[in-house]
Structures are given as C-alpha cells and as structure tokens.
C-alpha atoms as a PDB file:
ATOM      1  CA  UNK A   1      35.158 -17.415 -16.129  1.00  0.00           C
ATOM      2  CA  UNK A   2      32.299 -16.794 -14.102  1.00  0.00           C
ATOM      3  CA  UNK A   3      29.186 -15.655 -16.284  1.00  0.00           C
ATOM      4  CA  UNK A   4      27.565 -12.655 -15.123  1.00  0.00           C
ATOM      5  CA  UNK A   5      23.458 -11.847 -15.161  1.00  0.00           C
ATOM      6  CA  UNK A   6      21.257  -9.312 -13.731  1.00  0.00           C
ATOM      7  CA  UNK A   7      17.849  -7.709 -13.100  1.00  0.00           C
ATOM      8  CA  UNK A   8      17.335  -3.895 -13.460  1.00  0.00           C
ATOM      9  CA  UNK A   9      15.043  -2.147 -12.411  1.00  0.00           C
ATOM     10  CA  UNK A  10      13.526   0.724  -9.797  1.00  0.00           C
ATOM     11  CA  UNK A  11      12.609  -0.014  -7.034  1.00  0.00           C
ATOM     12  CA  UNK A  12      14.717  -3.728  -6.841  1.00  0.00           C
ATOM     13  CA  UNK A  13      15.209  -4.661  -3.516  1.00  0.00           C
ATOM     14  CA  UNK A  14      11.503  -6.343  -3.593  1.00  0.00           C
ATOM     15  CA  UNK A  15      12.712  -8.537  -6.207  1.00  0.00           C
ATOM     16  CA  UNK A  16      12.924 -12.728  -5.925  1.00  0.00           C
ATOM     17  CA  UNK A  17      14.445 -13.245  -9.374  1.00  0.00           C
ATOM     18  CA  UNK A  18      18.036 -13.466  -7.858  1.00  0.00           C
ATOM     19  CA  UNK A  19      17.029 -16.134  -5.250  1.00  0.00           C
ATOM     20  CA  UNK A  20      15.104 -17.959  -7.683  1.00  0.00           C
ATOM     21  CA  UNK A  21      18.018 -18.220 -10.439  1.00  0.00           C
ATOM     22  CA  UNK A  22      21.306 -18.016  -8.624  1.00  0.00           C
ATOM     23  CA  UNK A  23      19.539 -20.805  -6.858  1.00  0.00           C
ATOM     24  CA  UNK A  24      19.237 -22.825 -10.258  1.00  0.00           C
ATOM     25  CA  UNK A  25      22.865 -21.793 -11.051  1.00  0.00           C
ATOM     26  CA  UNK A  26      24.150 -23.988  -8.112  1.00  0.00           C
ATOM     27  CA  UNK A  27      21.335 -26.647  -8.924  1.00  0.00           C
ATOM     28  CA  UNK A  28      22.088 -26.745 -12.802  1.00  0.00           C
ATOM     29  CA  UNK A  29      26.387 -26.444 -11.673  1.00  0.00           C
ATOM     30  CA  UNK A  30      26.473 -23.422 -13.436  1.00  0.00           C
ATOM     31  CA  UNK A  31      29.571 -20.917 -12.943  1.00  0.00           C
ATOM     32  CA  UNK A  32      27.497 -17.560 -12.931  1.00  0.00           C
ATOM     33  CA  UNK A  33      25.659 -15.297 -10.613  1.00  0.00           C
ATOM     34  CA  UNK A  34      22.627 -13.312 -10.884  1.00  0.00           C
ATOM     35  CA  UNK A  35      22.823  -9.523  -9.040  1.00  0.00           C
ATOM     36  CA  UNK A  36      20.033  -6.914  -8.828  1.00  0.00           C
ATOM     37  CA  UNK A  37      20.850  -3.778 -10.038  1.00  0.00           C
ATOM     38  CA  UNK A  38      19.394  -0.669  -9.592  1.00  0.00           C
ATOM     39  CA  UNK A  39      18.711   1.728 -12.154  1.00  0.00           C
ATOM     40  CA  UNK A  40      16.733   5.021 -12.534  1.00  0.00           C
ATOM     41  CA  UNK A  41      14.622   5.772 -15.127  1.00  0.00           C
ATOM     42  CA  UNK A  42      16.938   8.811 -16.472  1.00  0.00           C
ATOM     43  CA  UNK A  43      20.163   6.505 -16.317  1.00  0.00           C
ATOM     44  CA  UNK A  44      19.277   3.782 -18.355  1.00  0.00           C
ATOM     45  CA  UNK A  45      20.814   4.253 -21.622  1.00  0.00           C
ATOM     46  CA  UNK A  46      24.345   4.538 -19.500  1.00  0.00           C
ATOM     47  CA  UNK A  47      23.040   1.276 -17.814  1.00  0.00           C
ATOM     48  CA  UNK A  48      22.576  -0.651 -20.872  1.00  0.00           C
ATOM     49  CA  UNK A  49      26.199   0.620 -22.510  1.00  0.00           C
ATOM     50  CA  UNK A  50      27.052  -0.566 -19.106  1.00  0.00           C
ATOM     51  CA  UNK A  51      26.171  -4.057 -19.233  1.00  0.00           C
ATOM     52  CA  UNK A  52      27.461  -4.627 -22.467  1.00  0.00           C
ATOM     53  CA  UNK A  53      30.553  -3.210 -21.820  1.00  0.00           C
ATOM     54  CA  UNK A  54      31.218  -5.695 -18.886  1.00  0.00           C
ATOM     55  CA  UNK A  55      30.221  -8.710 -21.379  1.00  0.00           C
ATOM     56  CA  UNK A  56      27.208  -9.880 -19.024  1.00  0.00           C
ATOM     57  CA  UNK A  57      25.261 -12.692 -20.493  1.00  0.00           C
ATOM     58  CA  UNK A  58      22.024 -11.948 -20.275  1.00  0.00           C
ATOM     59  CA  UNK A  59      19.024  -9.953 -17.860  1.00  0.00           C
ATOM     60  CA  UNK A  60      15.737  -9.000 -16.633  1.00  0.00           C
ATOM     61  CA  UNK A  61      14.050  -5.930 -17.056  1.00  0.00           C
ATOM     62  CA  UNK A  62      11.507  -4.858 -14.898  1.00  0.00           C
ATOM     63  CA  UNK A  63       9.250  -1.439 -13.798  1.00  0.00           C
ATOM     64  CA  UNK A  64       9.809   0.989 -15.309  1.00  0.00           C
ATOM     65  CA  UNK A  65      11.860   0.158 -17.412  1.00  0.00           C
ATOM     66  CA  UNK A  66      10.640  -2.947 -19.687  1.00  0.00           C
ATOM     67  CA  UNK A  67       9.122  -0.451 -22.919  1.00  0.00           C
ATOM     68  CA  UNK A  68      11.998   2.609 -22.249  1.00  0.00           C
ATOM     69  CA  UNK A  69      14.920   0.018 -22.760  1.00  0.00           C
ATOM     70  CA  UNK A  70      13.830  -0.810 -26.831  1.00  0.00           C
ATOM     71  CA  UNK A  71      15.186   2.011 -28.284  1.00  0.00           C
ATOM     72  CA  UNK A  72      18.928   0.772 -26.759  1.00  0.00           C
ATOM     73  CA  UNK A  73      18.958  -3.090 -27.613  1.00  0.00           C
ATOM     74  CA  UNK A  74      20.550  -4.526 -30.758  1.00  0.00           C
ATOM     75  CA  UNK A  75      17.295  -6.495 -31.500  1.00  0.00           C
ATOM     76  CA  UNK A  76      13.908  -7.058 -30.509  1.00  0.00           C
ATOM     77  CA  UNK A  77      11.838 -10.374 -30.411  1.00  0.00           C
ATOM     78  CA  UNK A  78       8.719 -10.173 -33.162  1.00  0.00           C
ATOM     79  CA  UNK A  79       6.202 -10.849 -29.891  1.00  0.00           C
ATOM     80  CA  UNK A  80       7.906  -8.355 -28.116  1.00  0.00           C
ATOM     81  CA  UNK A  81       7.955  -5.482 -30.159  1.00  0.00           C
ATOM     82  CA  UNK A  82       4.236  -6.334 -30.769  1.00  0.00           C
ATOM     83  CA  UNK A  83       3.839  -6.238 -26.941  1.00  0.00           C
ATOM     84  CA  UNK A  84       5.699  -2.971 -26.673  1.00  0.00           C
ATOM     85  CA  UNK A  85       8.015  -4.010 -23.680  1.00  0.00           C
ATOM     86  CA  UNK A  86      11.034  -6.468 -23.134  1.00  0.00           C
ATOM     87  CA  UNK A  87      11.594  -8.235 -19.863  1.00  0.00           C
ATOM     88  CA  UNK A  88      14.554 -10.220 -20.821  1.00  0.00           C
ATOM     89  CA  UNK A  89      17.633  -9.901 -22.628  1.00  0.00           C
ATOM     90  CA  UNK A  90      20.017 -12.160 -24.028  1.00  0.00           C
ATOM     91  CA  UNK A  91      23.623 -11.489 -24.805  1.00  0.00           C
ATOM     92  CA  UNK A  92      24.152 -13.301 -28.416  1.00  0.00           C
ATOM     93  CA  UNK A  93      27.680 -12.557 -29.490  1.00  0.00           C
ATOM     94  CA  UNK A  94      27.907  -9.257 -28.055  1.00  0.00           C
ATOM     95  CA  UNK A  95      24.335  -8.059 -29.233  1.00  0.00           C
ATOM     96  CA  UNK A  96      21.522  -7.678 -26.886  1.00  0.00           C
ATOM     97  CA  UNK A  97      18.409  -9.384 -28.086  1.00  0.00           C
ATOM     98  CA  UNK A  98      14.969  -8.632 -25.872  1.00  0.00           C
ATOM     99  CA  UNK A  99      12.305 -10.749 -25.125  1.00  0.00           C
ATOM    100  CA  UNK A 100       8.780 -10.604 -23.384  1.00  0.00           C
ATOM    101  CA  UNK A 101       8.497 -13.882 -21.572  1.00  0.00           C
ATOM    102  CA  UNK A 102       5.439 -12.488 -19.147  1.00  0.00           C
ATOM    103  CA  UNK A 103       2.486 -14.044 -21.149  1.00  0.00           C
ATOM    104  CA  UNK A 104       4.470 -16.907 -22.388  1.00  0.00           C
ATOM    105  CA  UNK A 105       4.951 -17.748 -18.435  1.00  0.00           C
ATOM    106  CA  UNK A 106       1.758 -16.515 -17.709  1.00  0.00           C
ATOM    107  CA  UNK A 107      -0.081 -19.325 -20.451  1.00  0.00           C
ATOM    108  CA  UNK A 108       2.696 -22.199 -18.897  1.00  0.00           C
ATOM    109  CA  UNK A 109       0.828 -21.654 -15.541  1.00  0.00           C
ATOM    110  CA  UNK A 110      -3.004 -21.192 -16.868  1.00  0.00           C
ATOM    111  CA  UNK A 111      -2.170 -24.647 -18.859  1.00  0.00           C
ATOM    112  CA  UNK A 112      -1.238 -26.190 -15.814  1.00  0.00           C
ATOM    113  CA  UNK A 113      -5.223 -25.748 -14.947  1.00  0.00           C
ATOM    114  CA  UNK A 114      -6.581 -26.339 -18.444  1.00  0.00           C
ATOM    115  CA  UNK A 115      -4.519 -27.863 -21.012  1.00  0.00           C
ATOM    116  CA  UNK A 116      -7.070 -26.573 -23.978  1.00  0.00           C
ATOM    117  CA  UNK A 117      -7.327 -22.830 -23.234  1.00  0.00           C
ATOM    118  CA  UNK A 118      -8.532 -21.999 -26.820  1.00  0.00           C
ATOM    119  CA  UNK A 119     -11.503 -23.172 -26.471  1.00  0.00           C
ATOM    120  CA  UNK A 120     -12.196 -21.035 -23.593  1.00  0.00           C
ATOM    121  CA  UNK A 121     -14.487 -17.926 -22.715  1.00  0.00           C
ATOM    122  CA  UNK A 122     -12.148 -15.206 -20.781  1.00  0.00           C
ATOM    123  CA  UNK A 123     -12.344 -12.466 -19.678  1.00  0.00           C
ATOM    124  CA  UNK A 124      -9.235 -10.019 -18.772  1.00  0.00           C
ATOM    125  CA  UNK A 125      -9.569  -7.314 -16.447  1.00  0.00           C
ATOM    126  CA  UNK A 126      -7.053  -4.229 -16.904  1.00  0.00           C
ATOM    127  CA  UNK A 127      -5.560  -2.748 -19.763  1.00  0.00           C
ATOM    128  CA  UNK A 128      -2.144  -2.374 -18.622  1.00  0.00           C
ATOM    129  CA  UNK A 129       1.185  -3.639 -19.580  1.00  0.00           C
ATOM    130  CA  UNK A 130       1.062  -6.822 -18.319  1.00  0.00           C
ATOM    131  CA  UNK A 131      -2.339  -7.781 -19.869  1.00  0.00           C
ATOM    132  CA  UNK A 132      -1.054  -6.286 -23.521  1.00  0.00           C
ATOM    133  CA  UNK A 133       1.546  -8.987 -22.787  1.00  0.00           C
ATOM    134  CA  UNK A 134      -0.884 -11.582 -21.656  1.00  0.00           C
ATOM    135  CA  UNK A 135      -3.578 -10.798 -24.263  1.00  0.00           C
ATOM    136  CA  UNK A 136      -1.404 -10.317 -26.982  1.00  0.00           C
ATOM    137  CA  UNK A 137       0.649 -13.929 -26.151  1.00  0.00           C
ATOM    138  CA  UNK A 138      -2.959 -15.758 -25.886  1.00  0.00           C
ATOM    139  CA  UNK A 139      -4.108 -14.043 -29.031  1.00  0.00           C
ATOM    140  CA  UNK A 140      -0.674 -15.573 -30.839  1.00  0.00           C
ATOM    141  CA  UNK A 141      -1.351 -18.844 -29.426  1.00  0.00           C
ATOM    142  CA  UNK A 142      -4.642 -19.266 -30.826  1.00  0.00           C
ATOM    143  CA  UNK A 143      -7.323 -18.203 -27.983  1.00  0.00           C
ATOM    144  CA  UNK A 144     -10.733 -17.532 -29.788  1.00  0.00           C
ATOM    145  CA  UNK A 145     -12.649 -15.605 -27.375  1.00  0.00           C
ATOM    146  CA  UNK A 146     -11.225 -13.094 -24.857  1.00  0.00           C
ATOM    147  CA  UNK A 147     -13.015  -9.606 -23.674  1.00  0.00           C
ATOM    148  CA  UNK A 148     -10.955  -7.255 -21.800  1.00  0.00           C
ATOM    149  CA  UNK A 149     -13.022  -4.743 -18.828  1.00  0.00           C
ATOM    150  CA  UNK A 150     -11.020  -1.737 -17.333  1.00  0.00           C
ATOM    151  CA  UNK A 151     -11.869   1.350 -16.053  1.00  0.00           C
ATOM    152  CA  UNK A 152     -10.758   3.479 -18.638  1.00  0.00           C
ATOM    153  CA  UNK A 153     -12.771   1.394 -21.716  1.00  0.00           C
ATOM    154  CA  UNK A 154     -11.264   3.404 -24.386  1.00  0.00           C
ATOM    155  CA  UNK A 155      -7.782   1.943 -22.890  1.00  0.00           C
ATOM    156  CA  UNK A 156      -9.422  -1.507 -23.328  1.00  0.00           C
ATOM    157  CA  UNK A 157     -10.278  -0.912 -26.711  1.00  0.00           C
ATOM    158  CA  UNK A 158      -7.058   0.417 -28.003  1.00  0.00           C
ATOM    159  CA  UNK A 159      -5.510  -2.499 -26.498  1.00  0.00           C
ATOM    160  CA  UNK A 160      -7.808  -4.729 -29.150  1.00  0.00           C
ATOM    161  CA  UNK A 161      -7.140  -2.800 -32.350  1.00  0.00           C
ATOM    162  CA  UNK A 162      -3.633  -2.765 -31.749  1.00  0.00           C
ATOM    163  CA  UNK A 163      -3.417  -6.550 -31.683  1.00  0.00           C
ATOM    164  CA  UNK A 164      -1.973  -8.070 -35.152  1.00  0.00           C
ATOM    165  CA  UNK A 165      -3.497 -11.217 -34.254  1.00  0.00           C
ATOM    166  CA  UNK A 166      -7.247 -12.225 -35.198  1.00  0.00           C
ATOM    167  CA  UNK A 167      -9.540 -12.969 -32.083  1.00  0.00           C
ATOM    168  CA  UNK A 168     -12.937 -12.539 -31.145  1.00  0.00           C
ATOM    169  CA  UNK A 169     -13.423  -9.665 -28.235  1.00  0.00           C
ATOM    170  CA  UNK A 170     -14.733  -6.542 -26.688  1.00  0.00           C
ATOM    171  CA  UNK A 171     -13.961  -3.934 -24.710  1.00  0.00           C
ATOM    172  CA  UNK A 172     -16.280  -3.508 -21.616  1.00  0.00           C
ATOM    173  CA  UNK A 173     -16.557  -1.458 -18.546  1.00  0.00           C
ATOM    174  CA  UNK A 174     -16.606  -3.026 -15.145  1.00  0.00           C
ATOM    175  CA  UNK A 175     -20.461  -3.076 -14.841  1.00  0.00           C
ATOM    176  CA  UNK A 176     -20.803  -4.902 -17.889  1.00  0.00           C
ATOM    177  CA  UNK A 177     -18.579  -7.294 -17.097  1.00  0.00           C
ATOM    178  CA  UNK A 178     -20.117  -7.833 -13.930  1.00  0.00           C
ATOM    179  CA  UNK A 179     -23.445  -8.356 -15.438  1.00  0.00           C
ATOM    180  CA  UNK A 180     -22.290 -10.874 -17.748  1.00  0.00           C
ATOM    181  CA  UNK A 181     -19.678 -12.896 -15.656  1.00  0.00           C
ATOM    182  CA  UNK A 182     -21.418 -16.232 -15.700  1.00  0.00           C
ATOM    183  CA  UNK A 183     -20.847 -16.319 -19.479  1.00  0.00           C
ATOM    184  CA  UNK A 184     -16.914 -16.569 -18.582  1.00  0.00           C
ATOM    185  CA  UNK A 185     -14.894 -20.056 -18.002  1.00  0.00           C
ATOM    186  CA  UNK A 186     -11.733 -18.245 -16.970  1.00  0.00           C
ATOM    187  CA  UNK A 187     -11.274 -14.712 -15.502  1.00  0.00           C
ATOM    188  CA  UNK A 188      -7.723 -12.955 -15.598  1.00  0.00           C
ATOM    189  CA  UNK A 189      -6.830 -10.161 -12.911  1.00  0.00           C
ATOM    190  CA  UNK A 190      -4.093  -7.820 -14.035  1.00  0.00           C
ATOM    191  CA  UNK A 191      -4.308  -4.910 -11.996  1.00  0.00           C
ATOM    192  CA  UNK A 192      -2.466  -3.545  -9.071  1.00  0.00           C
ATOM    193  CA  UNK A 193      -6.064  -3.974  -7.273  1.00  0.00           C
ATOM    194  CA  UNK A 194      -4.849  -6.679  -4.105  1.00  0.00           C
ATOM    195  CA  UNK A 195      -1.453  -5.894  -3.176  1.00  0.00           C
ATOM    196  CA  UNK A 196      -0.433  -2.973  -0.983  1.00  0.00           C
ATOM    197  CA  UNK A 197      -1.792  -0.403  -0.819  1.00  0.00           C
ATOM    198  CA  UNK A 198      -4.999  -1.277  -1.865  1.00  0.00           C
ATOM    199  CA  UNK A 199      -4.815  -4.974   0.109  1.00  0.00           C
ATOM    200  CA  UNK A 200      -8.364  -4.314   1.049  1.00  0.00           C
ATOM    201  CA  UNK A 201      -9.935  -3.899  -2.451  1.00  0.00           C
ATOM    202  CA  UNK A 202     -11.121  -5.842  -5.002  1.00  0.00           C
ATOM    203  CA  UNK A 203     -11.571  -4.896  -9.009  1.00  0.00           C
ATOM    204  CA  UNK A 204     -14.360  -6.628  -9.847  1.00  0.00           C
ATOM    205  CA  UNK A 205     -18.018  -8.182  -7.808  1.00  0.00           C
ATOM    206  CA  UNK A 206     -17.898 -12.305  -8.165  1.00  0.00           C
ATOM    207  CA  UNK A 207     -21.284 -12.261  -7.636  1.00  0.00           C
ATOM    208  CA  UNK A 208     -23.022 -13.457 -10.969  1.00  0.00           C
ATOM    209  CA  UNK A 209     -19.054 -15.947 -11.222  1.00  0.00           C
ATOM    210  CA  UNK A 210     -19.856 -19.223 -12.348  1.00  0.00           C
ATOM    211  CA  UNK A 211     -19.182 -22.028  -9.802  1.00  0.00           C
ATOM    212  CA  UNK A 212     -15.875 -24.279 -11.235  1.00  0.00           C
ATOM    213  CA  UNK A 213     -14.707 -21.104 -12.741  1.00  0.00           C
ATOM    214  CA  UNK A 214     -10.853 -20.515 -12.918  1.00  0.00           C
ATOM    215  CA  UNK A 215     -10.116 -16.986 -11.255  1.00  0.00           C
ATOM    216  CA  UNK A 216      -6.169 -16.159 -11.599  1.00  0.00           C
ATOM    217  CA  UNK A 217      -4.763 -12.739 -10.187  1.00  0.00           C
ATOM    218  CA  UNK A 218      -1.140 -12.336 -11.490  1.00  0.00           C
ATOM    219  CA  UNK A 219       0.162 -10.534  -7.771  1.00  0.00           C
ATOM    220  CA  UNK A 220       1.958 -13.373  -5.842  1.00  0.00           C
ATOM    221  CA  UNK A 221       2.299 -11.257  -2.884  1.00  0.00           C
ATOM    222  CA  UNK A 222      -0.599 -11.493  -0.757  1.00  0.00           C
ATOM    223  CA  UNK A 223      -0.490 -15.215  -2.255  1.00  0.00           C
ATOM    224  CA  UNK A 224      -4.155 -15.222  -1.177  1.00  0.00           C
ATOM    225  CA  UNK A 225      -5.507 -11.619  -2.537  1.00  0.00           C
ATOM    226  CA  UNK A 226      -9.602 -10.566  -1.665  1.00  0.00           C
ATOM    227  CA  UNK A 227     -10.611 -11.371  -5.071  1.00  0.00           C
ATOM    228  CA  UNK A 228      -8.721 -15.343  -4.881  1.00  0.00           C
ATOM    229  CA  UNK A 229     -10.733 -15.340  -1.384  1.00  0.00           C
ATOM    230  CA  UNK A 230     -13.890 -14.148  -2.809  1.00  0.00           C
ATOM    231  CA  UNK A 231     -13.486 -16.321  -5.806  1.00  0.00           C
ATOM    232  CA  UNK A 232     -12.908 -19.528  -3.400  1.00  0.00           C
ATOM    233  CA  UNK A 233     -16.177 -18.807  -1.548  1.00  0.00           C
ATOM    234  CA  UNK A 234     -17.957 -18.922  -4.834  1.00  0.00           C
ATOM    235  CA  UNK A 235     -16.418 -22.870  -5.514  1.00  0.00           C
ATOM    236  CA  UNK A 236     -14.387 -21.343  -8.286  1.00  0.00           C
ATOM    237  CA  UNK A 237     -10.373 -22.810  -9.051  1.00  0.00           C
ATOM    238  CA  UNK A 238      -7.827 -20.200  -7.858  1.00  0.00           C
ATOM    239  CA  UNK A 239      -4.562 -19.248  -8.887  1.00  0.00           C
ATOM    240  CA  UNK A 240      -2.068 -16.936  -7.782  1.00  0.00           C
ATOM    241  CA  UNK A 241       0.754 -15.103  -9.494  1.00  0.00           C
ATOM    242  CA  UNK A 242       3.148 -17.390  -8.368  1.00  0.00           C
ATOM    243  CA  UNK A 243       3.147 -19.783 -11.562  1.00  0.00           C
ATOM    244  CA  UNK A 244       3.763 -16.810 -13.970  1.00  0.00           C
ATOM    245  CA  UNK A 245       6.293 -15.737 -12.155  1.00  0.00           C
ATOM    246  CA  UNK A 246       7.934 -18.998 -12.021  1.00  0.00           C
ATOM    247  CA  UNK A 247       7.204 -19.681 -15.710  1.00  0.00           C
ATOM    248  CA  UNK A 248       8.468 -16.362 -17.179  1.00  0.00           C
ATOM    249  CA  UNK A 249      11.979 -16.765 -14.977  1.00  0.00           C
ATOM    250  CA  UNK A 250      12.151 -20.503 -16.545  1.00  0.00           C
ATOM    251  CA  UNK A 251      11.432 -19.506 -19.816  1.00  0.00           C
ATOM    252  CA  UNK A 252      14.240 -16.641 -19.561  1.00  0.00           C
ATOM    253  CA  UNK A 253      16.107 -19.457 -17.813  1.00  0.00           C
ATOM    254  CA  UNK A 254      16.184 -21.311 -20.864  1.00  0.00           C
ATOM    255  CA  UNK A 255      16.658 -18.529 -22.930  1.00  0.00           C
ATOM    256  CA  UNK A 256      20.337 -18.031 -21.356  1.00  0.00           C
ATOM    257  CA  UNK A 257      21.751 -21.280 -20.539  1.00  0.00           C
ATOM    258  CA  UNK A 258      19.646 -23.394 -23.232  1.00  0.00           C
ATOM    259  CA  UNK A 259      18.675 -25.351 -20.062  1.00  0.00           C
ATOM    260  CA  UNK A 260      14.557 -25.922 -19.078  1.00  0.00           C
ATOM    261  CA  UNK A 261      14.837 -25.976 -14.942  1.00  0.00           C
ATOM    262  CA  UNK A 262      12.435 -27.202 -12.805  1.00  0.00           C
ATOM    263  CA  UNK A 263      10.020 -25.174 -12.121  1.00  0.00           C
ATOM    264  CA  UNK A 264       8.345 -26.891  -8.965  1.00  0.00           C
ATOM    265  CA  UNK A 265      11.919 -26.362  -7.405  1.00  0.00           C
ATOM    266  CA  UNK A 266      11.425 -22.613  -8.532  1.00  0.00           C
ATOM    267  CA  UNK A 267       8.051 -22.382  -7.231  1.00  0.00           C
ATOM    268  CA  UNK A 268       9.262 -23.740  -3.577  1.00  0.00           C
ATOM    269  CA  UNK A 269      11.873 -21.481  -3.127  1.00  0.00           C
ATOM    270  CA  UNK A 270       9.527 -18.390  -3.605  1.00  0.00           C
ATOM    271  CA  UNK A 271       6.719 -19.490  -1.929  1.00  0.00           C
ATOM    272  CA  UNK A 272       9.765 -20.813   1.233  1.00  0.00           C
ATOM    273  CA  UNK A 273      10.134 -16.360   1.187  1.00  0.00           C
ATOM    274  CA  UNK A 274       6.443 -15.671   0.917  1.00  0.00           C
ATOM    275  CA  UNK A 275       5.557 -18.350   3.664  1.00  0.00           C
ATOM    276  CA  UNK A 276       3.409 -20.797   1.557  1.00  0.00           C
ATOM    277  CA  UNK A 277       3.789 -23.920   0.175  1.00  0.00           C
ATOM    278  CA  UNK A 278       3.950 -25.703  -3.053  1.00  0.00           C
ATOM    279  CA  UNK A 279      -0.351 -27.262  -3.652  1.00  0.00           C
END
C-alpha cells in the first residue's frame, strides 16, 4: 500500500518540498507520494484529525503553522518544544511525534564550510522563528560565542534568556553590530530582508566585514540576495539558503523512511527550478 506524506501549510503552492522528496521516493524505490496541502490557519486542528485519520506517515509543517500545530500532536521532540515550533511530523504507530529539523539542517550546511563551528565568533541577525531554531540548535551543539542584532533588541534579548542551553552572547541593535562586525568569523541572516518584496534591501552595512568571512542568508530564492552580493565584493565565503533547505528535508527524510538520501541530488533538483547550479 502506497504510503502517504504531506506538507501543510498557507500559502503552499511556492513550496519545493514535494519535488524534492517524491523525487527521492522514486530514487530510494519507495511506494509513497508526497502532496501539498493547503491549510488555513483557523482549520488546522480539523487538518491534523485529518491526517491521522487517513493513516499518513509522516509531514511538513510550514508558515504559519509550525508553533499553532503543538497543542494537537501526540508528542513533541525535547529540541522542539524548546524551539517553540515543529516542522516535521512523524507517524509512530498511530501517534504524531513533531520535530524541528530547521537548525539541525541549517548546522549540516554551515559544516559543510567549517567543520569546527564552536570555536567560532557569530553573529545572528533577526530574532524570529527561524533564528530561535537556529540559535537554539547551535547553542545545543556546543557553539561558545554567538550575539544576536535585530531591530527590536528587547526581541533579541528574550530570545537569549529563554535558551536552556549555556552560551556566551548579547543582544545588540543593528548599529552596534555594524560597528563591531570585524570581530565576527561567521554572520547568519535570518530575516525576510532579500526576497520579495524587499529584493532591493539589505539588513545590515558589510562595511567594517572581515575579508574570508562566511556570510550565509537562509532565503534560497533570489539564490544570490544584495547582502550575498555585497558580502562577495568584500572577499567574504557566501552561502545561500539552499543547503538548509536541503539539509532539513534530508534530515526529515530520514526521520520517515530511516533512509539518509543524497543530498547533492536534493540540492540539484532545486537549484534545476531556481535556475542555478550545484558549486
């Protein structure tokens, strides 16, 4: 019997996750399919009962629903519930278990760069859900030093004294961080700053960055955003989104079928939609 998964979300006709995995279905010889489903905010509960009810194996969750859906799953992974926001669920004998695979993917693709990232300065900019997950993950997995800059610095500094794990950082606006960005060996963008609409805009200046620096921007789509461009005219090492993305859809990969796929196969297939190629 065919095996069912899914990703939920609204809006989900952007969404690559179903090329990407029914992709490694047929790679892997896998009988299951992957379908994007879409599901408003006020229907979710129904959604979940839903899914459940139809035996599907496992799914992604994505905006807005990734922190609304805890309250209706069976069980929620330690790092997770830490995190405050699930991103993939796994059917284990008829009880949905969530996960948060974003910084976990997110670190797979940074490691790919620098294999010792605890050792590093970094700084994070934005103080949003997908830098709790990626500062909480890099906190777990030992990272030392790592100061967060947002707008709102009172957001940044919740952010810190939420964290169970121990780490050395501060909360900064975007003018200090700017002042001091030489000090930094790695710099994390997290914002919505670089896709559309703001295409044009950038969330930071590069102009104090330290030549040989890593700049990574989690959006995959520009692949190139103005801060990567800036970043590359200051001799710094770039990275797109593209790797956590990958990464995060392996690791959920795995999750479900027990099987770790190949990410470079992953990573062509999106970047075949997006127009780029594999470096």
């Amino acid at each position: 019997m065919k095996k069912l998964y899914a990703v939920i979300g609204d809006p989900i006709a952007h969404s690559m996750s179903p090329l990407m995995h029914n992709d490694l279905f047929q790679y892997y010889n896998l009988d299951a399919h992957y379908q994007p489903l879409f599901v408003k905010k006020e229907n979710l509960k129904e959604a979940i009962v839903g899914l459940k009810a139809i035996g599907v194996s496992g799914f992604n969750v994505t905006i807005p629903h990734k922190t609304e859906i805890i309250p209706f799953l069976d069980e929620v992974d330690p790092l997770a519930e830490q995190i405050g926001a699930v991103n993939t669920v796994v059917n284990q004998n008829g009880r949905f278990v969530g996960f948060n695979t974003d910084g976990l993917g997110f670190i797979a693709g940074l490691t790919s760069l620098v294999p010792e990232i605890q050792a590093q300065n970094v700084l994070l900019i934005g103080a949003g859900g997908a830098a709790r997950a990626i500062f909480y993950t890099l906190a777990k997995n030992g990272i030392q030093t790592l100061d967060i800059c947002n707008r709102t610095v009172q957001k940044a500094t919740e952010l810190i004294l939420d964290c169970p794990y121990k780490l050395n950082s501060n909360a900064l606006s975007i003018k200090d961080a700017e002042n001091q960005l030489q000090q930094y060996d790695i710099i994390i963008q997290t914002t919505n700053i670089g896709m559309s609409p703001f295409l044009e805009q950038i969330p930071i200046s590069l102009e104090r960055l330290r030549s040989g620096s890593i700049v990574s921007d989690i959006i995959y789509n520009p692949l190139e955003t103005q801060l990567l461009k800036a970043a590359k005219e200051k001799d710094a090492v770039i990275q797109n989104g593209i790797d956590m993305f990958v990464n995060q859809g392996a690791i959920a990969f795995q999750y479900w079928t027990g099987i770790m796929p190949d990410v470079k196969r992953m990573k062509q297939n999106v970047l075949d939609q997006l127009g780029g190629k594999v470096c």
